[in-house]
PDB file of N, CA and C in Angstrom:
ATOM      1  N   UNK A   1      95.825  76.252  86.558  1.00  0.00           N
ATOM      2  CA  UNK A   1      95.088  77.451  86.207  1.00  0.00           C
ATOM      3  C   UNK A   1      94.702  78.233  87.457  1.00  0.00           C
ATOM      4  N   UNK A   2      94.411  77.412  88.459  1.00  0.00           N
ATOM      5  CA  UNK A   2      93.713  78.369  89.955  1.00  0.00           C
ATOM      6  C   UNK A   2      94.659  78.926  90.448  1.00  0.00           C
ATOM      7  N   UNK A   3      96.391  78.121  90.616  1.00  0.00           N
ATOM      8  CA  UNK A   3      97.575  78.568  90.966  1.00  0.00           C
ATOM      9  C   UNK A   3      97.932  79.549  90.517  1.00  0.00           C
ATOM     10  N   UNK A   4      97.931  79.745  88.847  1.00  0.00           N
ATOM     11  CA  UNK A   4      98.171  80.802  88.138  1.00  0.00           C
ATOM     12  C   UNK A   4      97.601  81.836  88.499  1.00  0.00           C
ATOM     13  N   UNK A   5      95.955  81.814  88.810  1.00  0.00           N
ATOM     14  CA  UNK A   5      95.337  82.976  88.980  1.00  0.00           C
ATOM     15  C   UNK A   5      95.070  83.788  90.218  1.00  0.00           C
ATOM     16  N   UNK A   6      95.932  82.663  91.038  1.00  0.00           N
ATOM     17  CA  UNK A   6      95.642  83.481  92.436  1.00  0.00           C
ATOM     18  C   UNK A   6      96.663  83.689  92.755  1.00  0.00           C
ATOM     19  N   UNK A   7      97.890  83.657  92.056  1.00  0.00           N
ATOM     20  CA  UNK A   7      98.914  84.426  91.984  1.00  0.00           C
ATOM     21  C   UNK A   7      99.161  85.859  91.367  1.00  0.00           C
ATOM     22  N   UNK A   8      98.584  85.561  90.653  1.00  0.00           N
ATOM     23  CA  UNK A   8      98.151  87.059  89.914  1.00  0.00           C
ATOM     24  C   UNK A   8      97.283  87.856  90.587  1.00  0.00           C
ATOM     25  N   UNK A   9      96.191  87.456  91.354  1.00  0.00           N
ATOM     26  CA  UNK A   9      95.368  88.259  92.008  1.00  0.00           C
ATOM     27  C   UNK A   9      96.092  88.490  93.623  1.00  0.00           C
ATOM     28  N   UNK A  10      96.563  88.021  93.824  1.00  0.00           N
ATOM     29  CA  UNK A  10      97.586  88.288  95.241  1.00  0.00           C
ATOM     30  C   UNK A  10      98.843  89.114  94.683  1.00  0.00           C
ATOM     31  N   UNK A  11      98.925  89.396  93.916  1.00  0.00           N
ATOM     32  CA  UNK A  11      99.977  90.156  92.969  1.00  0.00           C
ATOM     33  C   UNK A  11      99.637  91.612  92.674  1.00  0.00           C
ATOM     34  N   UNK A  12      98.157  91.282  92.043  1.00  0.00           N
ATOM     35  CA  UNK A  12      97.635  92.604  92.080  1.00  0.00           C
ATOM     36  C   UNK A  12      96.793  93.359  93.043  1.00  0.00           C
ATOM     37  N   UNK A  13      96.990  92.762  94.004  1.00  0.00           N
ATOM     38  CA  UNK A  13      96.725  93.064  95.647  1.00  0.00           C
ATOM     39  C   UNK A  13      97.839  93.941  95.661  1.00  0.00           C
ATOM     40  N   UNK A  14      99.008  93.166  96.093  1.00  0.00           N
ATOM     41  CA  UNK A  14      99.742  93.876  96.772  1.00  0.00           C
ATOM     42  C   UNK A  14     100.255  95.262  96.339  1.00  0.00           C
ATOM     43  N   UNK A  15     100.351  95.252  94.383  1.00  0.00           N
ATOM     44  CA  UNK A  15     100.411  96.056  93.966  1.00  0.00           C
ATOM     45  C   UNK A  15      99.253  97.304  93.982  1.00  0.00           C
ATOM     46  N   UNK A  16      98.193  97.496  94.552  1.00  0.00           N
ATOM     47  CA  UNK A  16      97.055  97.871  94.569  1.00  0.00           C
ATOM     48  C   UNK A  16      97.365  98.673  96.648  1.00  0.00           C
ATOM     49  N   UNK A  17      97.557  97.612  97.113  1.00  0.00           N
ATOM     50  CA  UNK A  17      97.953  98.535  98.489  1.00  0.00           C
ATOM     51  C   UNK A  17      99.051  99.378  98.217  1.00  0.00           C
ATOM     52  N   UNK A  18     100.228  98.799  97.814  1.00  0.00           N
ATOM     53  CA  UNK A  18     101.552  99.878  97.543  1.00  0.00           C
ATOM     54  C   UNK A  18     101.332 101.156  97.118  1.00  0.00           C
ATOM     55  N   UNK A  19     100.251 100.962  95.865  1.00  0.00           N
ATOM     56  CA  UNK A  19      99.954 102.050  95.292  1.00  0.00           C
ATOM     57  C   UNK A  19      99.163 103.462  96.092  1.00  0.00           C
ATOM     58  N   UNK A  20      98.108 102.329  96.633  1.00  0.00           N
ATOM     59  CA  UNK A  20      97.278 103.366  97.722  1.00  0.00           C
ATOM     60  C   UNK A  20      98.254 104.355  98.946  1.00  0.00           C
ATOM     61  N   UNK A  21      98.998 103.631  99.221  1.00  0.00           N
ATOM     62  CA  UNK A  21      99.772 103.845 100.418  1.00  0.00           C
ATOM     63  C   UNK A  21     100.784 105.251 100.102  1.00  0.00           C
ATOM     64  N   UNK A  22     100.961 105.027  98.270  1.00  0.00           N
ATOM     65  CA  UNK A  22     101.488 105.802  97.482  1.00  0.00           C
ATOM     66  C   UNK A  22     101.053 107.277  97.933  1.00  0.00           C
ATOM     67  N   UNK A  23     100.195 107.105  97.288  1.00  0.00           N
ATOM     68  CA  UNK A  23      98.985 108.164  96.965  1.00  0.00           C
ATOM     69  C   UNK A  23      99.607 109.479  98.034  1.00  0.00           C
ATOM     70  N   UNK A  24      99.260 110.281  97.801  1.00  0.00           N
ATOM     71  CA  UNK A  24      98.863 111.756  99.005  1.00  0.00           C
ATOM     72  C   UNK A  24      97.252 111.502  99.264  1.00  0.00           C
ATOM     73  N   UNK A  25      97.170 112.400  99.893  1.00  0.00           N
ATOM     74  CA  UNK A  25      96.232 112.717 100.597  1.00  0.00           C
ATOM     75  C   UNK A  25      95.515 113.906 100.131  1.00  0.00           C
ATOM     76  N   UNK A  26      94.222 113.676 100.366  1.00  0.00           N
ATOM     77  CA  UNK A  26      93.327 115.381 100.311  1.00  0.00           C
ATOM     78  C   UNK A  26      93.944 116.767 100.755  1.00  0.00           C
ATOM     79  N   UNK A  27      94.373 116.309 101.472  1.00  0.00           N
ATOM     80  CA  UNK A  27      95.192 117.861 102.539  1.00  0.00           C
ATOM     81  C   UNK A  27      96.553 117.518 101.932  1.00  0.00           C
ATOM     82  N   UNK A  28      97.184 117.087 101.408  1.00  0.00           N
ATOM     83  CA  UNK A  28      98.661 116.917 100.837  1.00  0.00           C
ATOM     84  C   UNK A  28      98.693 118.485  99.729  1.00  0.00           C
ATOM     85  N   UNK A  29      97.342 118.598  99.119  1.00  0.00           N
ATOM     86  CA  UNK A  29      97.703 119.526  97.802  1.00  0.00           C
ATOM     87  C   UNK A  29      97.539 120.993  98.738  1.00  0.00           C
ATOM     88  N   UNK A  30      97.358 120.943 100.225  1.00  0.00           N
ATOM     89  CA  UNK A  30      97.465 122.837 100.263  1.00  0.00           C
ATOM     90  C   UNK A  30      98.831 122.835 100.690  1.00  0.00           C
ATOM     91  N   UNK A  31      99.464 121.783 100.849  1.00  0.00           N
ATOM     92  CA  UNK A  31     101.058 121.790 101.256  1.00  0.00           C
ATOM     93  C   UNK A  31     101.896 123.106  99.945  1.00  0.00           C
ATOM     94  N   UNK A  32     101.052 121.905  98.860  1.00  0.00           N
ATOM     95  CA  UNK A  32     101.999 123.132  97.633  1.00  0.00           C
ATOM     96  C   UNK A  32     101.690 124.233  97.142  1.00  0.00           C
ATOM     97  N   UNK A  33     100.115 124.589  97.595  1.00  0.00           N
ATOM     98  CA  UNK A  33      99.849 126.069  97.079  1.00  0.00           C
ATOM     99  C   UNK A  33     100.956 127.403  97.956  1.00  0.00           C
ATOM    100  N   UNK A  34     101.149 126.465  99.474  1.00  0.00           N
ATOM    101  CA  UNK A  34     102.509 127.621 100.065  1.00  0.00           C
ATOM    102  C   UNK A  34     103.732 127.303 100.151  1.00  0.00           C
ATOM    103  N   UNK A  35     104.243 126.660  98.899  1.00  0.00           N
ATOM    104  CA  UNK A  35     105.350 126.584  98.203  1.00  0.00           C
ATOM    105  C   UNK A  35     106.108 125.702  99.320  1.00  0.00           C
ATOM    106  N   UNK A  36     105.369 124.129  98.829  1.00  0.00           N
ATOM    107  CA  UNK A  36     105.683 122.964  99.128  1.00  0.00           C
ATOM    108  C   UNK A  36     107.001 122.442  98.570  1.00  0.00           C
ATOM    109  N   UNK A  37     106.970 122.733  97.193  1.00  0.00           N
ATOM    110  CA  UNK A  37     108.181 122.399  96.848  1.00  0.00           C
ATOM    111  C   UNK A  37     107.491 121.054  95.557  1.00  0.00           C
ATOM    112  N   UNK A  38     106.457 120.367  95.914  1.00  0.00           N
ATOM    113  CA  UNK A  38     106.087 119.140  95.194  1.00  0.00           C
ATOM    114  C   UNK A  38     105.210 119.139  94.089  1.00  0.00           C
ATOM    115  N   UNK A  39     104.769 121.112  94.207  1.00  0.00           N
ATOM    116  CA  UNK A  39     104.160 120.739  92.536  1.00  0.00           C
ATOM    117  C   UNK A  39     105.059 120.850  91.115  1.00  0.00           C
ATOM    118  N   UNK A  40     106.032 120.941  91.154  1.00  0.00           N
ATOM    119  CA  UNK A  40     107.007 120.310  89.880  1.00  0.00           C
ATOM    120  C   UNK A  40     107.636 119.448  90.076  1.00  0.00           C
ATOM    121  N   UNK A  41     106.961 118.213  89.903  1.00  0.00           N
ATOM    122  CA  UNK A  41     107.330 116.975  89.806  1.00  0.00           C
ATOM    123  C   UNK A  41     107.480 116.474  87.977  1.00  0.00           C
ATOM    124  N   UNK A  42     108.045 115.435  88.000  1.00  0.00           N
ATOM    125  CA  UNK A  42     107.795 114.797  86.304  1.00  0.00           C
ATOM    126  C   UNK A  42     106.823 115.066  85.650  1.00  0.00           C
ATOM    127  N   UNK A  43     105.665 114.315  86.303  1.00  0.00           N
ATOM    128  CA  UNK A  43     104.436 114.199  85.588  1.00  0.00           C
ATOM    129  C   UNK A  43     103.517 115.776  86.021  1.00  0.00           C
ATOM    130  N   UNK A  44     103.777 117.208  86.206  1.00  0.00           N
ATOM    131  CA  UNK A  44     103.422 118.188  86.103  1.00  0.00           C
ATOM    132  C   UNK A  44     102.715 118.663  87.586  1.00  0.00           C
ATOM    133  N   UNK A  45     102.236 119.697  87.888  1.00  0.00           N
ATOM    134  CA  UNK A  45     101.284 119.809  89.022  1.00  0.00           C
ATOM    135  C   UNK A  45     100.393 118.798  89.346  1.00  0.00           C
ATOM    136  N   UNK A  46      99.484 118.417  88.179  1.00  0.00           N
ATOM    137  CA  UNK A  46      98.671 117.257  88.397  1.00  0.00           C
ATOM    138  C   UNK A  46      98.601 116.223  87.800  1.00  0.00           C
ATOM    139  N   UNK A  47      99.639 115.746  86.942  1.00  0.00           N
ATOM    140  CA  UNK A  47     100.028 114.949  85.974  1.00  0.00           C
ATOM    141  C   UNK A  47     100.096 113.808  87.256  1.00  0.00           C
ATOM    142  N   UNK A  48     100.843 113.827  87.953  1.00  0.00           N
ATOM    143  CA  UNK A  48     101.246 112.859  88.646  1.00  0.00           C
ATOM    144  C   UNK A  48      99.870 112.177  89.923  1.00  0.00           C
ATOM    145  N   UNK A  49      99.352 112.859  90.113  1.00  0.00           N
ATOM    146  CA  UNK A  49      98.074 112.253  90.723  1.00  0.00           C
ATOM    147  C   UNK A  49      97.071 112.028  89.658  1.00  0.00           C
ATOM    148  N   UNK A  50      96.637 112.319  88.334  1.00  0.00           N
ATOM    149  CA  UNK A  50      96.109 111.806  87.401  1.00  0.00           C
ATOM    150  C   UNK A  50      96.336 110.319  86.979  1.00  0.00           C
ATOM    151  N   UNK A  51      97.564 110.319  87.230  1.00  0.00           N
ATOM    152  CA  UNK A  51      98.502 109.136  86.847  1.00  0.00           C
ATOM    153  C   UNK A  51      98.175 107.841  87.706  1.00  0.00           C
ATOM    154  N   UNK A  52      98.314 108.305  88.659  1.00  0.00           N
ATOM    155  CA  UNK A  52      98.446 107.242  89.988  1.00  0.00           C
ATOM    156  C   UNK A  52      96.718 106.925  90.182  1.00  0.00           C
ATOM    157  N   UNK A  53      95.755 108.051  90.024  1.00  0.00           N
ATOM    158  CA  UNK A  53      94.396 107.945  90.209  1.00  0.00           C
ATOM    159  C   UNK A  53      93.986 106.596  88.980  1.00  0.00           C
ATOM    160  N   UNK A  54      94.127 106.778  88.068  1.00  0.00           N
ATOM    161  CA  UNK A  54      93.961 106.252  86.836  1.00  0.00           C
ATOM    162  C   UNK A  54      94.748 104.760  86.806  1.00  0.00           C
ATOM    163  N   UNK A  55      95.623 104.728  87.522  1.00  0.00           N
ATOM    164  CA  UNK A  55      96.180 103.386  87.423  1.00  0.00           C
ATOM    165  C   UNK A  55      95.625 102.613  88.829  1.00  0.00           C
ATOM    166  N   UNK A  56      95.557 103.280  89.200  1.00  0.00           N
ATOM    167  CA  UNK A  56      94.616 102.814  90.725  1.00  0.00           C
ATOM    168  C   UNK A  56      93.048 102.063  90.245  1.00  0.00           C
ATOM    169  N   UNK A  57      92.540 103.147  89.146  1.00  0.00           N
ATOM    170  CA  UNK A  57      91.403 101.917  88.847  1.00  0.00           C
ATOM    171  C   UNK A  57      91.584 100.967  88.213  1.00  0.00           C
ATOM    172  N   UNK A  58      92.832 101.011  87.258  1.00  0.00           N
ATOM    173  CA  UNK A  58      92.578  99.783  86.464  1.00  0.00           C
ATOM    174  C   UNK A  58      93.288  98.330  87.555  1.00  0.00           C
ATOM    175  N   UNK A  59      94.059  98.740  88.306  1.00  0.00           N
ATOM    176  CA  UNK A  59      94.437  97.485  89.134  1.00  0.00           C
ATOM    177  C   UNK A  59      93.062  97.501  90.312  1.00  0.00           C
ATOM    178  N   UNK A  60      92.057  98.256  90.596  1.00  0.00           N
ATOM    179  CA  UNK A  60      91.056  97.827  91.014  1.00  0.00           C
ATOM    180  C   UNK A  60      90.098  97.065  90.306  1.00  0.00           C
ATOM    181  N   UNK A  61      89.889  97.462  88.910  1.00  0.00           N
ATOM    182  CA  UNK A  61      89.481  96.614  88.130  1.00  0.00           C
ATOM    183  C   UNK A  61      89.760  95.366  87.731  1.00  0.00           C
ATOM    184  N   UNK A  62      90.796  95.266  87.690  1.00  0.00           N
ATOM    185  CA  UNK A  62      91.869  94.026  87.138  1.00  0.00           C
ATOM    186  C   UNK A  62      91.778  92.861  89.194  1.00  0.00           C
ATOM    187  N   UNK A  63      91.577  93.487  90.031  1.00  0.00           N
ATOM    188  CA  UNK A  63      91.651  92.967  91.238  1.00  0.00           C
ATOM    189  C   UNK A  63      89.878  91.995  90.995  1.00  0.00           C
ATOM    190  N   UNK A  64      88.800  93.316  90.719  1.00  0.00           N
ATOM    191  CA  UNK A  64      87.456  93.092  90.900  1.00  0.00           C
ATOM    192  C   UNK A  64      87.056  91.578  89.852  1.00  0.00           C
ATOM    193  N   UNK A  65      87.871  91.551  88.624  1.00  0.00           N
ATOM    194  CA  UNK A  65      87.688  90.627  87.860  1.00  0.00           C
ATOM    195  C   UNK A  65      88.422  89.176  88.207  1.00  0.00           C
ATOM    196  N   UNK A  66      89.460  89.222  88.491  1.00  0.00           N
ATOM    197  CA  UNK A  66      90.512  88.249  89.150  1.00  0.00           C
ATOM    198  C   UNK A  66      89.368  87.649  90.242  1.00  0.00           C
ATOM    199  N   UNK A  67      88.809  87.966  91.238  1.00  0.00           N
ATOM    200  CA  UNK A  67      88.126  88.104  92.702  1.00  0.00           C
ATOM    201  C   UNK A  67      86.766  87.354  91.583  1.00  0.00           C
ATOM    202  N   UNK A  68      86.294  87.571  91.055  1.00  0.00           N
ATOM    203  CA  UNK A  68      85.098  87.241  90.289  1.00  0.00           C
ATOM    204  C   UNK A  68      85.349  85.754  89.432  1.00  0.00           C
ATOM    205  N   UNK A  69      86.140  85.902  88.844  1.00  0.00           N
ATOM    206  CA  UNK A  69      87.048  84.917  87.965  1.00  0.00           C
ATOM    207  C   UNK A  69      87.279  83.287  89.085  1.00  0.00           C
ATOM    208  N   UNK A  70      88.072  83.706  90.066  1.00  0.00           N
ATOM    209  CA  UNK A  70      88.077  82.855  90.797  1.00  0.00           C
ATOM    210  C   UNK A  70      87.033  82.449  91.669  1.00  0.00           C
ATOM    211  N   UNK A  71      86.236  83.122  92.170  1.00  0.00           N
ATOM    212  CA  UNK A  71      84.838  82.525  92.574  1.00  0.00           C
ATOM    213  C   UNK A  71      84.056  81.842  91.622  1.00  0.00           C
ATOM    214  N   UNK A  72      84.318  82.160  90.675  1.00  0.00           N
ATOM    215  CA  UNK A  72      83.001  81.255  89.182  1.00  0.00           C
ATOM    216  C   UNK A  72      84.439  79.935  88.969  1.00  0.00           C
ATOM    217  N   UNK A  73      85.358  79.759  89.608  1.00  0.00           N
ATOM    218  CA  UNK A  73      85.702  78.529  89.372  1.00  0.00           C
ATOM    219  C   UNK A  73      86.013  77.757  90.269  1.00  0.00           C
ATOM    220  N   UNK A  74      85.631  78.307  91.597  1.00  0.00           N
ATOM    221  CA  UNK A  74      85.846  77.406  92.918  1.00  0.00           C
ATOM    222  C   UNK A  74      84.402  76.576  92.844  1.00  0.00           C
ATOM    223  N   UNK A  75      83.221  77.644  92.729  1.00  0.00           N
ATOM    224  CA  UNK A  75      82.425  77.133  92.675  1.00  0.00           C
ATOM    225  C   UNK A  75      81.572  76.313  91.900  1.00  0.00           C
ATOM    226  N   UNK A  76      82.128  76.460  90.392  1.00  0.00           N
ATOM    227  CA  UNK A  76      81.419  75.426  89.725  1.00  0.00           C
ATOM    228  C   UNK A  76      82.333  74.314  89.532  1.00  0.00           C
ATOM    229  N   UNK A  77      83.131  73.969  90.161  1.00  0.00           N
ATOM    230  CA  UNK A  77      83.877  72.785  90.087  1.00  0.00           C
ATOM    231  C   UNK A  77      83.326  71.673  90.875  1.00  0.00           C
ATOM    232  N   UNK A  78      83.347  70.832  90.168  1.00  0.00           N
ATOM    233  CA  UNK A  78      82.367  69.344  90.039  1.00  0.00           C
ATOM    234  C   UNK A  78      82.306  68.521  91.888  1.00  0.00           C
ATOM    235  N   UNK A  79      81.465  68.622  92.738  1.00  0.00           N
ATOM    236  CA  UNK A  79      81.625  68.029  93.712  1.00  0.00           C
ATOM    237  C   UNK A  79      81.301  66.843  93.522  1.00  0.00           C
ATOM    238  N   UNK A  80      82.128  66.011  94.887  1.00  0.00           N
ATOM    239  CA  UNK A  80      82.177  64.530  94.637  1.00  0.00           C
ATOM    240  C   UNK A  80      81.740  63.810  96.137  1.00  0.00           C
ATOM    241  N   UNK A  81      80.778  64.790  96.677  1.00  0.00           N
ATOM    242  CA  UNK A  81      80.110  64.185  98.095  1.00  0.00           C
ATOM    243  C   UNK A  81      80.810  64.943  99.130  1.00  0.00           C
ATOM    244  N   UNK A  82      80.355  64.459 100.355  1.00  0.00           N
ATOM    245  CA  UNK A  82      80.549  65.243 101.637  1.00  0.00           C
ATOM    246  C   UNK A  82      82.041  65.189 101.500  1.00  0.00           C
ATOM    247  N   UNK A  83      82.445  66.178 102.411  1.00  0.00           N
ATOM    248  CA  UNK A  83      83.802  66.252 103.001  1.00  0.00           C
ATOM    249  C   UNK A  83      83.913  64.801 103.856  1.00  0.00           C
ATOM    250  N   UNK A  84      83.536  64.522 104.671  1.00  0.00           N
ATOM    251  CA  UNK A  84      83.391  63.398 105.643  1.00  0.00           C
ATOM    252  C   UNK A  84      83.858  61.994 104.918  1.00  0.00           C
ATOM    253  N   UNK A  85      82.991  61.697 103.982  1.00  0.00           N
ATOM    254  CA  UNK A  85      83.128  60.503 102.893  1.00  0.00           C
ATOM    255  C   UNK A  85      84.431  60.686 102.236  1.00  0.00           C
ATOM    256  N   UNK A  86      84.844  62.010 101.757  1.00  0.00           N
ATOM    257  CA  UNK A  86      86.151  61.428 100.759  1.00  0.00           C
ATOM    258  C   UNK A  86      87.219  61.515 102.015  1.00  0.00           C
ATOM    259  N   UNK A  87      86.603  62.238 102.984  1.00  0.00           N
ATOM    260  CA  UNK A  87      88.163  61.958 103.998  1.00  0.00           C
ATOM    261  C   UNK A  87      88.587  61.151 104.639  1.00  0.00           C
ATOM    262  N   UNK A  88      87.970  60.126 105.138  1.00  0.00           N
ATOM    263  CA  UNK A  88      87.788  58.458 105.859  1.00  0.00           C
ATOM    264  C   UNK A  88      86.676  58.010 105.328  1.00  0.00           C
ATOM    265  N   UNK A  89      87.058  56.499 104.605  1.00  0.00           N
ATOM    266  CA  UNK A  89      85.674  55.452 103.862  1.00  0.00           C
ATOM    267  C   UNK A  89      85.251  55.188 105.461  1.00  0.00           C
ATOM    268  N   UNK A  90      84.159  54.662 105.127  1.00  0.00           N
ATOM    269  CA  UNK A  90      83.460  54.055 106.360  1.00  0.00           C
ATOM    270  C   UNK A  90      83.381  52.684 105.649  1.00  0.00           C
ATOM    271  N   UNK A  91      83.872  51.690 107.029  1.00  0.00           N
ATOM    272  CA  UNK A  91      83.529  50.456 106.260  1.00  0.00           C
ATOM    273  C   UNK A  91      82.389  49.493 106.911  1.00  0.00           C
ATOM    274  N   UNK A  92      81.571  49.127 105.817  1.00  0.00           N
ATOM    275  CA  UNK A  92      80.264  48.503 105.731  1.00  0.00           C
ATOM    276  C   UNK A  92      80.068  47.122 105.170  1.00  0.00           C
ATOM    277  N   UNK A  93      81.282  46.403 105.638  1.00  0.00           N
ATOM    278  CA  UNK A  93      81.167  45.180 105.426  1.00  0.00           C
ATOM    279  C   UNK A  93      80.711  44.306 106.791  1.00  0.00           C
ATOM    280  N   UNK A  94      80.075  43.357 106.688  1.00  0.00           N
ATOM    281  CA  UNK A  94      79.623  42.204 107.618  1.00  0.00           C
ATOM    282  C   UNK A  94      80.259  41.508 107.744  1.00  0.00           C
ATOM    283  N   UNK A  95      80.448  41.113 109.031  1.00  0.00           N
ATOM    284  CA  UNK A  95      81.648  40.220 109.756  1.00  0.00           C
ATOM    285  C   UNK A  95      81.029  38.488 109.657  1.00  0.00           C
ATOM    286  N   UNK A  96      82.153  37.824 109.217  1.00  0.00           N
ATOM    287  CA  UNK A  96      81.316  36.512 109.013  1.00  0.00           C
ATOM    288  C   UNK A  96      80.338  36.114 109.955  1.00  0.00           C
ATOM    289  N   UNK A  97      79.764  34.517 109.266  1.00  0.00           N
ATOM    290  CA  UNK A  97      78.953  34.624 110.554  1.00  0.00           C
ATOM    291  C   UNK A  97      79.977  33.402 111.529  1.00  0.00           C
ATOM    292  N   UNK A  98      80.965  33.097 111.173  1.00  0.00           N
ATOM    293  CA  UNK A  98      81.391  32.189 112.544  1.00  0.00           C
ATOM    294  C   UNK A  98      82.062  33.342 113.889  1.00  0.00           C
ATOM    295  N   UNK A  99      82.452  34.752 113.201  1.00  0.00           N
ATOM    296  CA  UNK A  99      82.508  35.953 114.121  1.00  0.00           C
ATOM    297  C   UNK A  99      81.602  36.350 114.773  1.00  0.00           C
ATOM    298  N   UNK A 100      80.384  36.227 114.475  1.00  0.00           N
ATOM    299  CA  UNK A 100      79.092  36.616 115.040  1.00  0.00           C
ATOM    300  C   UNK A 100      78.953  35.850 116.676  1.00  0.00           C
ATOM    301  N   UNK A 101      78.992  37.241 117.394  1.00  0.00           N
ATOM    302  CA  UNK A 101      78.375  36.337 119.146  1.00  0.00           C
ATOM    303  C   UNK A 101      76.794  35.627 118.595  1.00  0.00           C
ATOM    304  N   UNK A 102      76.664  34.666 120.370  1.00  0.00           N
ATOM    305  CA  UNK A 102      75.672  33.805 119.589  1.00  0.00           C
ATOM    306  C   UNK A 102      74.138  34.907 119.763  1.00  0.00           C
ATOM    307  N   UNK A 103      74.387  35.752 120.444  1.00  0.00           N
ATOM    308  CA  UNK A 103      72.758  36.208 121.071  1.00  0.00           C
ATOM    309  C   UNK A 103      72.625  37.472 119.286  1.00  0.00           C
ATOM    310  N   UNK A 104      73.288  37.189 118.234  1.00  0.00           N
ATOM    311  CA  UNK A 104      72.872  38.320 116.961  1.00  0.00           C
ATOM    312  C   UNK A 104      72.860  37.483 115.960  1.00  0.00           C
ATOM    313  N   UNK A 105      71.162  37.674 115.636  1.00  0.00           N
ATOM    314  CA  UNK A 105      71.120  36.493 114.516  1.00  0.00           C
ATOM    315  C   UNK A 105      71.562  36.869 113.057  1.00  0.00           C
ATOM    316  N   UNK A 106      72.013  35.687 112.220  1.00  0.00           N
ATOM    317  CA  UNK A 106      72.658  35.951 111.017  1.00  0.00           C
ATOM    318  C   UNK A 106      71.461  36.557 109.957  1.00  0.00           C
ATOM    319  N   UNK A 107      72.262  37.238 108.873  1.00  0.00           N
ATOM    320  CA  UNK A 107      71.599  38.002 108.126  1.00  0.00           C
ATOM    321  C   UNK A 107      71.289  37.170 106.950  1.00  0.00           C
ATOM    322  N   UNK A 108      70.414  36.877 106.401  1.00  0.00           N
ATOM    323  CA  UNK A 108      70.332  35.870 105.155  1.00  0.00           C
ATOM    324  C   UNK A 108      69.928  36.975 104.105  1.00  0.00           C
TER     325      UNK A 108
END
């Protein structure tokens, strides 16, 4: 499920920069008031930045929820003690006592 979803959200990343990168610019639209050439496109004079504006939020949206989604499941997933402990046991066993030097007295 985390694989799934952070594939999708790295998905809709990238699709989300492409798009931006897409985009024109503020100063792009006085290009065509002196006959730029780019306001009859498909989607109309402004059809086509309506378009791209509008799909821009919903993959920001769809990014903002993904980003949210996966934080509420990194973090409530069940911890099981320090990092330290599950990565090397420590071992806490007592060495017999015929191992024992003589100057450490035995433990009863």
């Amino acid at each position: 499920m985390i694989a799934l979803l952070t594939t999708f959200h790295i998905l809709v990343g990238m699709a989300l920069i492409g798009l931006v990168l897409v985009q024109h610019g503020k100063g792009a639209e006085a290009g065509a008031a002196f006959g730029g050439g780019a306001s009859s496109t498909v989607f109309g004079a402004r059809g086509a930045a309506t378009f791209l504006s509008r799909l821009t939020a919903w993959l920001v949206a769809i990014f903002f929820v993904t980003s949210l989604l996966l934080a509420y499941i990194v973090t409530s997933a069940p911890k099981s003690g320090s990092v330290v402990e599950s990565a090397a046991p420590v071992a806490t066993e007592v060495a017999p006592q015929e191992n024992r030097p003589a100057d450490v007295p035995a433990v009863k």
